[in-house]
PDB file of N, CA and C in Angstrom:
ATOM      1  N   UNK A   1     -29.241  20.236  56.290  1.00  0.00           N
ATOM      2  CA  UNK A   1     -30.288  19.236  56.279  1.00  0.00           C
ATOM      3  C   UNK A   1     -31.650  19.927  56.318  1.00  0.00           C
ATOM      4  N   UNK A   2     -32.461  19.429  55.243  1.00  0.00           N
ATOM      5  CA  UNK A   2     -34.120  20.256  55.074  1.00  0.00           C
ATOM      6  C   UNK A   2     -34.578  20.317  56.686  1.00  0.00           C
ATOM      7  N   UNK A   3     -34.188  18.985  57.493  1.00  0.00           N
ATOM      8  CA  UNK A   3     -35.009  18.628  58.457  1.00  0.00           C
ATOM      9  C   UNK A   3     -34.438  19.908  59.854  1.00  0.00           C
ATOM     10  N   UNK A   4     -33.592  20.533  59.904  1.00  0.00           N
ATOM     11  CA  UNK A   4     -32.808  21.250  61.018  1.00  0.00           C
ATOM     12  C   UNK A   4     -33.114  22.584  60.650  1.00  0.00           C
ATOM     13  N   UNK A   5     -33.343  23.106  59.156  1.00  0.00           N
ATOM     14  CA  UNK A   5     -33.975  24.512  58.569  1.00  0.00           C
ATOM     15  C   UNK A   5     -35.148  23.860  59.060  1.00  0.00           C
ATOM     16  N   UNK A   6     -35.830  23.355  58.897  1.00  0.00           N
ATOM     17  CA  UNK A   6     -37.768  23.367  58.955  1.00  0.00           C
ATOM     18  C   UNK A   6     -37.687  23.313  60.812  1.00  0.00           C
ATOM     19  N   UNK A   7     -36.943  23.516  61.012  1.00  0.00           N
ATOM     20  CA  UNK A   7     -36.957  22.960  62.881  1.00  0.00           C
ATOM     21  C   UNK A   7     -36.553  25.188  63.292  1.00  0.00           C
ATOM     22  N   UNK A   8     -35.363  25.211  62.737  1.00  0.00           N
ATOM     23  CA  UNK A   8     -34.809  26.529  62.852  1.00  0.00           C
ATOM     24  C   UNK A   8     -35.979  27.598  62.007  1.00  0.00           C
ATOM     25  N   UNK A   9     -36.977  27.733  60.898  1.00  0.00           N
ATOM     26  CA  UNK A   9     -37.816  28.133  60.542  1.00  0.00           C
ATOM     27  C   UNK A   9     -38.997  28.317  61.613  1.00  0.00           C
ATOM     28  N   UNK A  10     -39.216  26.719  61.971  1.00  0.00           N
ATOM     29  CA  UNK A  10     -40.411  27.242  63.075  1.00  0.00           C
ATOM     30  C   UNK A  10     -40.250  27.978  64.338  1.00  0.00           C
ATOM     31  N   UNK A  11     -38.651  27.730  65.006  1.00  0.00           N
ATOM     32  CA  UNK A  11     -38.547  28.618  66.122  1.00  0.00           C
ATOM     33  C   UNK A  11     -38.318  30.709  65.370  1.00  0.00           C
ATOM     34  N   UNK A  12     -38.177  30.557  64.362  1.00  0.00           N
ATOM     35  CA  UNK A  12     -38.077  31.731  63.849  1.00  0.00           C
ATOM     36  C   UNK A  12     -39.026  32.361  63.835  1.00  0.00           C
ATOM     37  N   UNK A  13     -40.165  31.717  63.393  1.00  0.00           N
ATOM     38  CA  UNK A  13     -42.080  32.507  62.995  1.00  0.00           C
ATOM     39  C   UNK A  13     -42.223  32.505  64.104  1.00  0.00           C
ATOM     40  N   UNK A  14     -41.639  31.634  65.501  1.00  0.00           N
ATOM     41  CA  UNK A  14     -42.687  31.500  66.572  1.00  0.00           C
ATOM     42  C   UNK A  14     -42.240  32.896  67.282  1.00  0.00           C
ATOM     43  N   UNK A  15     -41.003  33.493  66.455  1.00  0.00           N
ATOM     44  CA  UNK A  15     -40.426  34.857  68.050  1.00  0.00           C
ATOM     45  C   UNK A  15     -39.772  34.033  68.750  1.00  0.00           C
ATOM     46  N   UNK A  16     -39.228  32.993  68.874  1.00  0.00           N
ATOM     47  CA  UNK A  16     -38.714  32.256  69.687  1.00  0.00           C
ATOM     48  C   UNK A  16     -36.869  32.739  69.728  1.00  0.00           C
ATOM     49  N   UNK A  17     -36.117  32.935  68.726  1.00  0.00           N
ATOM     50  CA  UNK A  17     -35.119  33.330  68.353  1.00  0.00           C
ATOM     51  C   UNK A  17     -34.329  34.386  68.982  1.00  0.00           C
ATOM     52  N   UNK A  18     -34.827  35.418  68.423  1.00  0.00           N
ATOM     53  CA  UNK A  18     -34.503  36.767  69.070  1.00  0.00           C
ATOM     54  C   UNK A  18     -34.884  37.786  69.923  1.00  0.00           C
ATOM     55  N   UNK A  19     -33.628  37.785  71.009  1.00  0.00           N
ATOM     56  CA  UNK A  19     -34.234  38.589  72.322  1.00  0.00           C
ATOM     57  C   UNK A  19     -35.308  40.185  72.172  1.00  0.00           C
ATOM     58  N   UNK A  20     -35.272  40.577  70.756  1.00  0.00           N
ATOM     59  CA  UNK A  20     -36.068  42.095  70.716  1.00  0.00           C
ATOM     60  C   UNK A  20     -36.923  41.027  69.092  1.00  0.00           C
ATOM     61  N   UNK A  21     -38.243  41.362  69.663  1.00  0.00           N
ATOM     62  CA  UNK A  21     -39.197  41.064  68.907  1.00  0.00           C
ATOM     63  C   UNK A  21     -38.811  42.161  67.393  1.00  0.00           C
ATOM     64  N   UNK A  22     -38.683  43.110  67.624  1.00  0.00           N
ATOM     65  CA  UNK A  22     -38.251  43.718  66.499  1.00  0.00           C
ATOM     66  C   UNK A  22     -37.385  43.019  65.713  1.00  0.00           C
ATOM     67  N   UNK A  23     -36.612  42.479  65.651  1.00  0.00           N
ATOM     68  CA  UNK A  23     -35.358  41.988  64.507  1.00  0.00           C
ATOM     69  C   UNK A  23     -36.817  41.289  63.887  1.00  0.00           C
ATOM     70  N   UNK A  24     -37.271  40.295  64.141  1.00  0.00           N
ATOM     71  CA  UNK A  24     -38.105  39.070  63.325  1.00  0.00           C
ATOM     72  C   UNK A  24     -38.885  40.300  62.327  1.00  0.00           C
ATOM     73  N   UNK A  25     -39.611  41.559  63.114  1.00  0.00           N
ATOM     74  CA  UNK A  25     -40.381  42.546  61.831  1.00  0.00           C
ATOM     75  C   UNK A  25     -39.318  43.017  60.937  1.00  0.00           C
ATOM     76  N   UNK A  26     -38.001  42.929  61.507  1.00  0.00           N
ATOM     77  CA  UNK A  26     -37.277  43.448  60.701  1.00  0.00           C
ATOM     78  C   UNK A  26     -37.212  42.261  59.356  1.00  0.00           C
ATOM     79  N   UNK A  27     -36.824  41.206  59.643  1.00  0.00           N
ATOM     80  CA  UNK A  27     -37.116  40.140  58.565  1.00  0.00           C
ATOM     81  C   UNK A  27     -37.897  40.329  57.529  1.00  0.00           C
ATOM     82  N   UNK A  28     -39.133  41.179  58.513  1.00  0.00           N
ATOM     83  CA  UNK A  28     -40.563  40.699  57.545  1.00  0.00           C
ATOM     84  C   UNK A  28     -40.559  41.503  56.709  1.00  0.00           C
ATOM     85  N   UNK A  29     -40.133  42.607  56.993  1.00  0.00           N
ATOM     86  CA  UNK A  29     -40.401  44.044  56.256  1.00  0.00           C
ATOM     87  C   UNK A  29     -39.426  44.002  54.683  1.00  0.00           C
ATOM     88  N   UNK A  30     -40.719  44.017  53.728  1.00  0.00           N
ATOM     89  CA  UNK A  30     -39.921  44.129  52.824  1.00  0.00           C
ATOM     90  C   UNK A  30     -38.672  45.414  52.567  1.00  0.00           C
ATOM     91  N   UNK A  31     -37.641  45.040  51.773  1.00  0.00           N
ATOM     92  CA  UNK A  31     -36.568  46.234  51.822  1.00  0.00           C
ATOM     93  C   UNK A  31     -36.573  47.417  51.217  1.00  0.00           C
ATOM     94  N   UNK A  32     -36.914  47.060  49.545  1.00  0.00           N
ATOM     95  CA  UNK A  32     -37.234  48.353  48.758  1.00  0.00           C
ATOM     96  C   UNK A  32     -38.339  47.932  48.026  1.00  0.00           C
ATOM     97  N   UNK A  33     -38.987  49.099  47.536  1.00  0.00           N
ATOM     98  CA  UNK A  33     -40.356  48.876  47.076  1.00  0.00           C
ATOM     99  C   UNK A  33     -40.252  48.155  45.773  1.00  0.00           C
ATOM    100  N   UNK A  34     -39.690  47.756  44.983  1.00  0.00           N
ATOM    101  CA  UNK A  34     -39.284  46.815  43.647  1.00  0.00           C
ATOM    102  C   UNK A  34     -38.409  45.241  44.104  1.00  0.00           C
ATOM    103  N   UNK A  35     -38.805  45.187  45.107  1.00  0.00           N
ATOM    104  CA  UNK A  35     -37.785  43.945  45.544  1.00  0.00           C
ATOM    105  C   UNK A  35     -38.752  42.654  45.576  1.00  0.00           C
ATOM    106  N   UNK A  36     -38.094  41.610  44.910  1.00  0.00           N
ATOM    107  CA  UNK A  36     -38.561  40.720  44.301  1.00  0.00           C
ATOM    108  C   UNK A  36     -39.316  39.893  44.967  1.00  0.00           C
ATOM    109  N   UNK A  37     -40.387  39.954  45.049  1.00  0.00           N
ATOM    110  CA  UNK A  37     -41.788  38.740  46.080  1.00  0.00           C
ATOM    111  C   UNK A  37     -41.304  39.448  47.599  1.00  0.00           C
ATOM    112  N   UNK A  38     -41.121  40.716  47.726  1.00  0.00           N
ATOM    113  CA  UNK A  38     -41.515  41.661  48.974  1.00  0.00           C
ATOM    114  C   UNK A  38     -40.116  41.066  49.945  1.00  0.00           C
ATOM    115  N   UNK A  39     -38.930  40.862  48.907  1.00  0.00           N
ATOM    116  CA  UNK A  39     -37.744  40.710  49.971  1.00  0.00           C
ATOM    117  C   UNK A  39     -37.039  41.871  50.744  1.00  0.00           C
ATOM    118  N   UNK A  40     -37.009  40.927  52.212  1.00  0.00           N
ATOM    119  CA  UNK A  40     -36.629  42.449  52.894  1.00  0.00           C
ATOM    120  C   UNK A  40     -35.217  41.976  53.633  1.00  0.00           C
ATOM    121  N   UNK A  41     -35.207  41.525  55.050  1.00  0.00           N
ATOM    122  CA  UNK A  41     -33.655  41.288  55.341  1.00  0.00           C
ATOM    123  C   UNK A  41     -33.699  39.701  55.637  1.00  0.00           C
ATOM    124  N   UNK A  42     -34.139  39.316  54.787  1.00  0.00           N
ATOM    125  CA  UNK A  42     -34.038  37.356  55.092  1.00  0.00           C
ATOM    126  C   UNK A  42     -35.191  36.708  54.992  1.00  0.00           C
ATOM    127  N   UNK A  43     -36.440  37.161  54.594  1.00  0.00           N
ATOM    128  CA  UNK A  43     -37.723  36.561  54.621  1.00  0.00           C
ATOM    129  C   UNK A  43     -38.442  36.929  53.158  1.00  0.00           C
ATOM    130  N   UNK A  44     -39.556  36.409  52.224  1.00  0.00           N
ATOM    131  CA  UNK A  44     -40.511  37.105  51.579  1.00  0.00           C
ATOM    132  C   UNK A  44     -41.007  36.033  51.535  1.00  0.00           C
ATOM    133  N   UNK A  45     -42.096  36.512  50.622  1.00  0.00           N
ATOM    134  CA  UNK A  45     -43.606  35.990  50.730  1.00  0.00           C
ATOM    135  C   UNK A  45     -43.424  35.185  49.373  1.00  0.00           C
ATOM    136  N   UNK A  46     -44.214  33.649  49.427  1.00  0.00           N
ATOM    137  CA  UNK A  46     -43.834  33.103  47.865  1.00  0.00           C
ATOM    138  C   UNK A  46     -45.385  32.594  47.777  1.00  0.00           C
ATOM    139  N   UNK A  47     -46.163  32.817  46.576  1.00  0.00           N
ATOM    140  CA  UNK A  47     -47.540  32.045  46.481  1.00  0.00           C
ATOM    141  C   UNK A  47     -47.235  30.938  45.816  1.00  0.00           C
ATOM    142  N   UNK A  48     -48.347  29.629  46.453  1.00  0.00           N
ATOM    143  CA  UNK A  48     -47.692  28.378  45.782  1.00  0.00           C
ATOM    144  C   UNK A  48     -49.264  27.767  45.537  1.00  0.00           C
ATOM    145  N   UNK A  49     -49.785  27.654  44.636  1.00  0.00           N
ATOM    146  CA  UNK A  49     -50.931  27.824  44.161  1.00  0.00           C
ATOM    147  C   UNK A  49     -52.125  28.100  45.109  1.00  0.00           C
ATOM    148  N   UNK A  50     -51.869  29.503  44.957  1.00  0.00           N
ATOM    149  CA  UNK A  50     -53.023  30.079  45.495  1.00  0.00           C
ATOM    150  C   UNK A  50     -52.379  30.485  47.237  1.00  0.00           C
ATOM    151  N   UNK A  51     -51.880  29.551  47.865  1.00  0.00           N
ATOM    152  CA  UNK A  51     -51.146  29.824  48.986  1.00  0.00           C
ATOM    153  C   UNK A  51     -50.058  30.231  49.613  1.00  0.00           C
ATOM    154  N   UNK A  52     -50.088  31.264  50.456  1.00  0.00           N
ATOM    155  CA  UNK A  52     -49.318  32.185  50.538  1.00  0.00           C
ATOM    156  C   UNK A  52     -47.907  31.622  51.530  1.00  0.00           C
ATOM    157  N   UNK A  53     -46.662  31.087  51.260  1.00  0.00           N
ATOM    158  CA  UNK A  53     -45.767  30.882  52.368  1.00  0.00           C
ATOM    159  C   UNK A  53     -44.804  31.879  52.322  1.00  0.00           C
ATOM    160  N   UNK A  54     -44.405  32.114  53.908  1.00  0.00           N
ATOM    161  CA  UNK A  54     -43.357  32.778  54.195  1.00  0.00           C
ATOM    162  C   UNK A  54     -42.041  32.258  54.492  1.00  0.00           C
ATOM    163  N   UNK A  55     -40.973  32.446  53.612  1.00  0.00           N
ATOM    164  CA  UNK A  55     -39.341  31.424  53.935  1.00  0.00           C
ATOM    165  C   UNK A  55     -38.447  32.360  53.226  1.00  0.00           C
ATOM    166  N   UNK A  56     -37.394  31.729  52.533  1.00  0.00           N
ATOM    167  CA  UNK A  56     -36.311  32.079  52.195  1.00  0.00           C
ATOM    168  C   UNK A  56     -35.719  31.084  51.280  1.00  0.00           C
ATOM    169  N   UNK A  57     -35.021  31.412  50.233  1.00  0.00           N
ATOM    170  CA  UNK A  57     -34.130  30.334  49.676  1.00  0.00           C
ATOM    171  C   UNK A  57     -32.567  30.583  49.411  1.00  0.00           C
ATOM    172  N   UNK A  58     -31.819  29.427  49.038  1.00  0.00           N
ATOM    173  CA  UNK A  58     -30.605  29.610  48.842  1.00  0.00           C
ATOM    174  C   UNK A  58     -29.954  29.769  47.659  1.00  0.00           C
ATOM    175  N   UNK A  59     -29.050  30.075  47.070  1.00  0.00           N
ATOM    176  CA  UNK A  59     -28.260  29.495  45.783  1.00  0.00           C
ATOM    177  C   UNK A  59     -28.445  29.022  45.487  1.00  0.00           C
ATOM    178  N   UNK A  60     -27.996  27.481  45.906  1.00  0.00           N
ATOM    179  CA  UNK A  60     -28.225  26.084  45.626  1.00  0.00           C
ATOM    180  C   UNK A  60     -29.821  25.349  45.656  1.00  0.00           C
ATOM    181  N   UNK A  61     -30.314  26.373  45.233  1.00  0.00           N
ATOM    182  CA  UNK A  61     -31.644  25.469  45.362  1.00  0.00           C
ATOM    183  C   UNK A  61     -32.388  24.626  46.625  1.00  0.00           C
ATOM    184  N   UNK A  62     -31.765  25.752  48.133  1.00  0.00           N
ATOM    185  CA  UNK A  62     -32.475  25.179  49.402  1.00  0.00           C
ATOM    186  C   UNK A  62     -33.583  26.182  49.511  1.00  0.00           C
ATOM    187  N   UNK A  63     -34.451  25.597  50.153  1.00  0.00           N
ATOM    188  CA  UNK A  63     -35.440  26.378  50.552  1.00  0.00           C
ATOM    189  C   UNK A  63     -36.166  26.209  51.816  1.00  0.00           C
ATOM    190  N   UNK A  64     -36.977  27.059  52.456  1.00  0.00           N
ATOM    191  CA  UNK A  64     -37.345  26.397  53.545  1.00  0.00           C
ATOM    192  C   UNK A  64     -38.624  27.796  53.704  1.00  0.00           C
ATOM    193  N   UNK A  65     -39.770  27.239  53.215  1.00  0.00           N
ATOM    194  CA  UNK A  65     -41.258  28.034  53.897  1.00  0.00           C
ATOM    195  C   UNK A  65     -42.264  27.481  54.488  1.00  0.00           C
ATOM    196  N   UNK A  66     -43.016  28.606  55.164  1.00  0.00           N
ATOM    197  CA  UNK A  66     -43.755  28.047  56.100  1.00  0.00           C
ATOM    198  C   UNK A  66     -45.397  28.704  55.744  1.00  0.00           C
ATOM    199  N   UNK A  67     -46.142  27.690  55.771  1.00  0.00           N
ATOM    200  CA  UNK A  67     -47.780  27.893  55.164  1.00  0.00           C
ATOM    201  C   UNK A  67     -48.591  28.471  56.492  1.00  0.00           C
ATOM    202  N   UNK A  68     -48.547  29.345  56.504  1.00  0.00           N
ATOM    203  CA  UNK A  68     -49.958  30.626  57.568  1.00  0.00           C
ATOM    204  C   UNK A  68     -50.922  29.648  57.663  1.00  0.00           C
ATOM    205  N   UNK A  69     -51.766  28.590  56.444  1.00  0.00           N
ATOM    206  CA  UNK A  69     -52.741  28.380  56.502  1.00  0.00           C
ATOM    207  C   UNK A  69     -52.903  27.566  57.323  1.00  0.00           C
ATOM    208  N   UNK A  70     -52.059  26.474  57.529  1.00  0.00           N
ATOM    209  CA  UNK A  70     -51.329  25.156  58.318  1.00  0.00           C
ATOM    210  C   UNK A  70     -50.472  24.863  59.515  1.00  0.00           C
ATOM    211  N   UNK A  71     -49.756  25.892  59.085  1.00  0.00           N
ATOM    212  CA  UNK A  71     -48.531  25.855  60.179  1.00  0.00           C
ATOM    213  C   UNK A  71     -47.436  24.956  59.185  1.00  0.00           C
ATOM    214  N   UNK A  72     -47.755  24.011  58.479  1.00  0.00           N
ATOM    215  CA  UNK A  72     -46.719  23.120  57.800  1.00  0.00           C
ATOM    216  C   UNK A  72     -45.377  23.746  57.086  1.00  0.00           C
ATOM    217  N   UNK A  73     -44.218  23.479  57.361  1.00  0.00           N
ATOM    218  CA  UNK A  73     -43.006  24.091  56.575  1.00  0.00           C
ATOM    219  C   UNK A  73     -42.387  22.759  55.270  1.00  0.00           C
ATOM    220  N   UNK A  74     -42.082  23.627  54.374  1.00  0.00           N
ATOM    221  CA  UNK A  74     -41.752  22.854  53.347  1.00  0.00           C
ATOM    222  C   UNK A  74     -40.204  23.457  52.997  1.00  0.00           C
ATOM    223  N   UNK A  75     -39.217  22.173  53.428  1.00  0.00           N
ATOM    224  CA  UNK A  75     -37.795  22.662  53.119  1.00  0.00           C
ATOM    225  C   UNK A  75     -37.207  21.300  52.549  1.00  0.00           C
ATOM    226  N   UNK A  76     -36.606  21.576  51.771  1.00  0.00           N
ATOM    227  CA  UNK A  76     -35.664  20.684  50.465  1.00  0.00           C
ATOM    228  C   UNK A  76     -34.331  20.939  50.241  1.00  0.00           C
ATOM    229  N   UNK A  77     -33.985  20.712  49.978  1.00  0.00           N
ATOM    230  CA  UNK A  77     -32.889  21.121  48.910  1.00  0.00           C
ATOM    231  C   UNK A  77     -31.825  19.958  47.578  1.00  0.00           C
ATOM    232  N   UNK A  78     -31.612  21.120  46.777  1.00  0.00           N
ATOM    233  CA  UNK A  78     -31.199  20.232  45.619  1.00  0.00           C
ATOM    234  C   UNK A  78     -29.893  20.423  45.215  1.00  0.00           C
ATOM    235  N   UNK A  79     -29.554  18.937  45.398  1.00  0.00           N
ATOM    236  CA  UNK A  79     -27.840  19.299  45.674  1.00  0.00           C
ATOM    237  C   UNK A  79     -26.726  19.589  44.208  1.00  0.00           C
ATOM    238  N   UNK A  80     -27.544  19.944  43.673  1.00  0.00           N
ATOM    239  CA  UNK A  80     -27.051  20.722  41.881  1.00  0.00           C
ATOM    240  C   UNK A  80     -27.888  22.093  41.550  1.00  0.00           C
ATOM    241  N   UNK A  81     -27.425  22.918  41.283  1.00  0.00           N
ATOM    242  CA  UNK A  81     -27.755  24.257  40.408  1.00  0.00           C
ATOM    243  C   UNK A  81     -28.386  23.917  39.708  1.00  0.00           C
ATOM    244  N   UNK A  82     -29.692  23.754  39.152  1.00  0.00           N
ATOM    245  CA  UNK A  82     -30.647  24.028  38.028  1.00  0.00           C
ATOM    246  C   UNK A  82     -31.575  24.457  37.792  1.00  0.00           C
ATOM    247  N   UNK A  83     -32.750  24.286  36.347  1.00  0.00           N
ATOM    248  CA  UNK A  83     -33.597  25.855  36.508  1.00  0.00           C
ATOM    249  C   UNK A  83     -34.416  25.267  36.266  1.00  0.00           C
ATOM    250  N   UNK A  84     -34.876  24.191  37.650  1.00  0.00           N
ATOM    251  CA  UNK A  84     -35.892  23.809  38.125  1.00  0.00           C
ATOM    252  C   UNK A  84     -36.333  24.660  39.142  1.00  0.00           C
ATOM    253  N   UNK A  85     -37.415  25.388  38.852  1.00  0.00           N
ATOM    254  CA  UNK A  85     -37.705  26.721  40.031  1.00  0.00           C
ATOM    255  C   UNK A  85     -38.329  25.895  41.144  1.00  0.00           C
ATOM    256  N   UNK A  86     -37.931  26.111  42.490  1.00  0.00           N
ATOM    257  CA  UNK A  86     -38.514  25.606  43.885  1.00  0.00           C
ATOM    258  C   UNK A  86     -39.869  25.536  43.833  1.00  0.00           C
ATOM    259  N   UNK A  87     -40.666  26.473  43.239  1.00  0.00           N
ATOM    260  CA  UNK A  87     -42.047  26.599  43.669  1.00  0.00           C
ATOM    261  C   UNK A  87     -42.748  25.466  43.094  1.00  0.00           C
ATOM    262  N   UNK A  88     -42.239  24.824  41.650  1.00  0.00           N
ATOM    263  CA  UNK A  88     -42.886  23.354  41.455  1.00  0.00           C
ATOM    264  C   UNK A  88     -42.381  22.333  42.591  1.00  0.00           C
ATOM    265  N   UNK A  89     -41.342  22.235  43.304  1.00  0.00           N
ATOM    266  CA  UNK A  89     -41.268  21.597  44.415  1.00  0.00           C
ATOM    267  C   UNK A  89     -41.967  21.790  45.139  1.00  0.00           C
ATOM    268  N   UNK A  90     -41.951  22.692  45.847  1.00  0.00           N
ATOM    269  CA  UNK A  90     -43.067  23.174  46.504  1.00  0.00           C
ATOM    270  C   UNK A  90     -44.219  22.806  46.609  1.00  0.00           C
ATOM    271  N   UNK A  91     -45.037  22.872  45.486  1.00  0.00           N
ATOM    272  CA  UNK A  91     -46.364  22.461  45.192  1.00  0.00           C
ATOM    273  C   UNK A  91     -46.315  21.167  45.314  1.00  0.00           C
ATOM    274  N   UNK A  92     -45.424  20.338  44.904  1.00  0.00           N
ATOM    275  CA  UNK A  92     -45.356  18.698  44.780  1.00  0.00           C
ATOM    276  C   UNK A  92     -45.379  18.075  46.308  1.00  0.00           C
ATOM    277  N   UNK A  93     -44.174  19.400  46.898  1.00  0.00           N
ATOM    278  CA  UNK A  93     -44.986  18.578  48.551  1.00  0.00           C
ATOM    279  C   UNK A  93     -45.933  19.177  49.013  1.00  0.00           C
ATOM    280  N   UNK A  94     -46.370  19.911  48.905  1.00  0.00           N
ATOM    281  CA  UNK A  94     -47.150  20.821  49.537  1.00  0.00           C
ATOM    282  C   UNK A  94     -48.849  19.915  48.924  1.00  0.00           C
ATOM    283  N   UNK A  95     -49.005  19.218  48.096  1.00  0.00           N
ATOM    284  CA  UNK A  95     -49.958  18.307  47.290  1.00  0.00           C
ATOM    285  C   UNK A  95     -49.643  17.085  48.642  1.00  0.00           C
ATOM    286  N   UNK A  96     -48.353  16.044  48.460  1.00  0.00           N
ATOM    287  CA  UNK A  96     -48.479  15.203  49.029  1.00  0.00           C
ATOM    288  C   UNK A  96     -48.624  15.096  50.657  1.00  0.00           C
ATOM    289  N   UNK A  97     -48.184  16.412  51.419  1.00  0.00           N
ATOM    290  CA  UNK A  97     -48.732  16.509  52.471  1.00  0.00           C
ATOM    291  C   UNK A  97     -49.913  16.688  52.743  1.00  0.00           C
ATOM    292  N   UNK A  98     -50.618  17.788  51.882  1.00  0.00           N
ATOM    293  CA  UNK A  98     -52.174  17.711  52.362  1.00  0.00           C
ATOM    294  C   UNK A  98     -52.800  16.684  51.793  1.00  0.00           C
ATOM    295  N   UNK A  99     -52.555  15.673  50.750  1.00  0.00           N
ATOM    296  CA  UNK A  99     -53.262  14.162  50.646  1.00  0.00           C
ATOM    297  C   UNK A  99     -52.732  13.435  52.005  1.00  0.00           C
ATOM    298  N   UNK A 100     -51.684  13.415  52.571  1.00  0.00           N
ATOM    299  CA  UNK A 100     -51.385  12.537  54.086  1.00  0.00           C
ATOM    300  C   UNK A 100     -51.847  12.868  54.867  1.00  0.00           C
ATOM    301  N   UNK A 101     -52.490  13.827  55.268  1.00  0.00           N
ATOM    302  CA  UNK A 101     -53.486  14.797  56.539  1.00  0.00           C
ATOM    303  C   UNK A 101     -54.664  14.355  56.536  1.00  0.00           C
ATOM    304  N   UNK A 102     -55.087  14.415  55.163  1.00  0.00           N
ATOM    305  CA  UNK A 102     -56.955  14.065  54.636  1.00  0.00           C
ATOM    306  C   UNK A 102     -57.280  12.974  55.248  1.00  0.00           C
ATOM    307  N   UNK A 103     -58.353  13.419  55.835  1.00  0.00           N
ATOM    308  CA  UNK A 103     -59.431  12.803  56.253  1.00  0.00           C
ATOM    309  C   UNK A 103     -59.895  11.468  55.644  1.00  0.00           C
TER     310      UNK A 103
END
C-alpha cells in the first residue's frame, strides 16, 4: 500500500529505523561511479522538474520519494508493468499537491 511505504520512507530519512546511523549513509552512498541516478544500496536521487527527491522504486512500477524541499513523499504504485516512466507520475502529484497547500 503507497500509504504504509510513504509512512516506512519517512521513518527511514528521519534515522528513525536503524540502530547505527551508518546503515541509512550506507543507503545514501551511491554504489559505483556509472550507476544509474547515483544508486547505491536502496536509495538514489530522482529530479522531477527541477526538484530533487530521494526514494526508490520497484519492478512493478511502485515507488516511493521524498522532496528535501517539503518534506512531502510521493508513493504510488501501478498494478501492471508498463512504460509509463514514474517520474510523469510523479510530477502529476507532485503538481496537485503543491496546488492543495497554496495559499
Amino acid at each position: 500500500m503507497p500509504s504504509e511505504t510513504a509512512k516506512f520512507q519517512r521513518v527511514l530519512l528521519a534515522g528513525e529505523l536503524f540502530e547505527q546511523p551508518r546503515s541509512l549513509q550506507v543507503m545514501r552512498t551511491p554504489g559505483v561511479s556509472d550507476a544509474w541516478n547515483g544508486y547505491g544500496a536502496g536509495l538514489f536521487e530522482l529530479e522531477v522538474a527541477g526538484e530533487k527527491l530521494t526514494g526508490h522504486s520497484g519492478f512493478w512500477n511502485t515507488f516511493v520519494f521524498h522532496s528535501e524541499a517539503d518534506g512531502a513523499i510521493f508513493a504510488d504504485m501501478v498494478s501492471e508493468k508498463t512504460a509509463i516512466p514514474y517520474t510523469r507520475i510523479i510530477s502529476t502529484l507532485r503538481t496537485l499537491y503543491r496546488h492543495s497547500i497554496a495559499p
